[in-house]
Protein backbone atom coordinates (compact mmCIF):
# COMPACT_ATOMS: atom_id res chain seq x y z
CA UNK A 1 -19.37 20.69 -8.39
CA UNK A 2 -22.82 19.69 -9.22
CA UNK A 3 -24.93 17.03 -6.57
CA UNK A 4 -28.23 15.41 -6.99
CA UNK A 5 -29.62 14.08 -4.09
CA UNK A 6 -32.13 11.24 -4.35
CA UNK A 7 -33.52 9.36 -1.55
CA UNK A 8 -35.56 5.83 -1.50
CA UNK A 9 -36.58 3.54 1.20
CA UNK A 10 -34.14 4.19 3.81
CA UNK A 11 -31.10 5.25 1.05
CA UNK A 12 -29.81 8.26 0.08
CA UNK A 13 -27.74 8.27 -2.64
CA UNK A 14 -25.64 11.35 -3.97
CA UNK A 15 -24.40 11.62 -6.82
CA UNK A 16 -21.24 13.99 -7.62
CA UNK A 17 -20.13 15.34 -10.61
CA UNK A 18 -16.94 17.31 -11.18
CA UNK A 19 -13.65 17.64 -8.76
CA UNK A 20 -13.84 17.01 -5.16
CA UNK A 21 -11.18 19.10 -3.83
CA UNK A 22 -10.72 22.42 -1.88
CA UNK A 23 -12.70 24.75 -3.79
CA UNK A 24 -15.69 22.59 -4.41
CA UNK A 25 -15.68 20.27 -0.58
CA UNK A 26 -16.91 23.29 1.39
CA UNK A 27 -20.01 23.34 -1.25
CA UNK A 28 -21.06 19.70 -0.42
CA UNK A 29 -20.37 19.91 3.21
CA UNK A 30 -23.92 21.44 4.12
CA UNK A 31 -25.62 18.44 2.05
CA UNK A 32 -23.55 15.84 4.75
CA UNK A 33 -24.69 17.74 7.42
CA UNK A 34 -28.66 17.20 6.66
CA UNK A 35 -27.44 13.83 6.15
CA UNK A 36 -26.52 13.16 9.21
CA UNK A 37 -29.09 15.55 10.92
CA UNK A 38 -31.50 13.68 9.46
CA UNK A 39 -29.90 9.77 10.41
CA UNK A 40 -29.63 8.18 7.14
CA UNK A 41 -29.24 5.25 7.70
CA UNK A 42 -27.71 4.77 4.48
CA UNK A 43 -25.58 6.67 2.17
CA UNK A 44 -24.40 5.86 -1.07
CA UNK A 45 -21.92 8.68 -2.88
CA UNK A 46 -21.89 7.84 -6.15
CA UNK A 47 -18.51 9.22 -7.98
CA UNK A 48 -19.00 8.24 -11.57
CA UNK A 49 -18.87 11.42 -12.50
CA UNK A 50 -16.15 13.08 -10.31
CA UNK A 51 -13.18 13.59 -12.40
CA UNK A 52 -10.97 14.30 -9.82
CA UNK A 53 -10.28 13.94 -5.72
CA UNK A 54 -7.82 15.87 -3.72
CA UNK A 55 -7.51 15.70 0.19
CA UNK A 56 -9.96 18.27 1.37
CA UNK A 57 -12.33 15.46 -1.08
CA UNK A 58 -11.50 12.70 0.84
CA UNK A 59 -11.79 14.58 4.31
CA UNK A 60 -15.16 15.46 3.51
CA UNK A 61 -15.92 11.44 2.55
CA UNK A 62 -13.92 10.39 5.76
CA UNK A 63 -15.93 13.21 8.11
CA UNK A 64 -19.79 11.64 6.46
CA UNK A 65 -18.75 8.19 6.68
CA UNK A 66 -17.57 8.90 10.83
CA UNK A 67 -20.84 10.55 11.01
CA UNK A 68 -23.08 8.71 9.84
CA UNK A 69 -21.64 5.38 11.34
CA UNK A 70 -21.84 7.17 14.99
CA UNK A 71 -25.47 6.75 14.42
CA UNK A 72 -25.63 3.83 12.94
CA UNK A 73 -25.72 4.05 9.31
CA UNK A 74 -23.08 3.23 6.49
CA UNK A 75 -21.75 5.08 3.73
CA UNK A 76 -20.52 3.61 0.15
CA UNK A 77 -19.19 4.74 -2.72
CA UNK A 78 -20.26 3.12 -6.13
CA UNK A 79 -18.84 3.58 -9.42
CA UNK A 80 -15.31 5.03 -8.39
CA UNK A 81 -13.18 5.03 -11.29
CA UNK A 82 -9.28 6.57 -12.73
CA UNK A 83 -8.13 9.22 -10.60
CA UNK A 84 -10.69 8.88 -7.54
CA UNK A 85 -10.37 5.42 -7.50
CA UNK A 86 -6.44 5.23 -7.62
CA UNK A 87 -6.60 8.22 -4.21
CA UNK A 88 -8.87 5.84 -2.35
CA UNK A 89 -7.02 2.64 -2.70
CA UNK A 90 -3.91 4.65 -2.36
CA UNK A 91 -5.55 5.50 1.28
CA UNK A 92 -7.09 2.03 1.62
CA UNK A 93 -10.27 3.46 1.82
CA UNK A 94 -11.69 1.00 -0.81
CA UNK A 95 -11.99 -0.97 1.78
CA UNK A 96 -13.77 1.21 4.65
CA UNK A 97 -16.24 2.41 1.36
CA UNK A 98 -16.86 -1.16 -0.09
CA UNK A 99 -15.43 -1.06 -3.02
């Protein structure tokens, strides 16, 4: 799992590249919690390049988006596409991530 970080004016926006899933969650995990440590007040995870999404994925996504909300921010995802898309509207979590 690769991430770039890049912040502007009050955004961060991550972008993931790779599978989101058990092995690779625990790697971004530390990058949500500066994140949050640091109040973002928003967050954009940008998944055009995530290939795949498995549970441990999406609790990661749910666990930053709870997080960051408790202080006030909000979290997105932009450019979700084939498998990742199909888990979150599966979950209806297009919905909580504006897509």
């Amino acid at each position: 799992m690769n991430c770039t970080r890049t912040d502007r004016e009050g955004e961060s926006r991550i972008q993931l590249e790779g599978s989101l899933d058990a092995l690779t969650a625990p790697e971004i995990r530390p990058i949500f919690d500066k994140l949050v440590a640091e109040k973002r007040p928003r967050v954009v995870l940008d998944l055009q390049n995530v290939t795949m999404i498995d549970s441990s994925g999406v609790g990661a996504m749910v666990s930053l988006f709870k997080r960051i909300k408790a202080e006030g921010g909000v979290v997105t995802v932009a450019n979700a596409h084939s498998q990742p898309l199909s888990v979150l509207k599966l979950l209806k979590l297009d919905k909580v991530f504006g897509l």
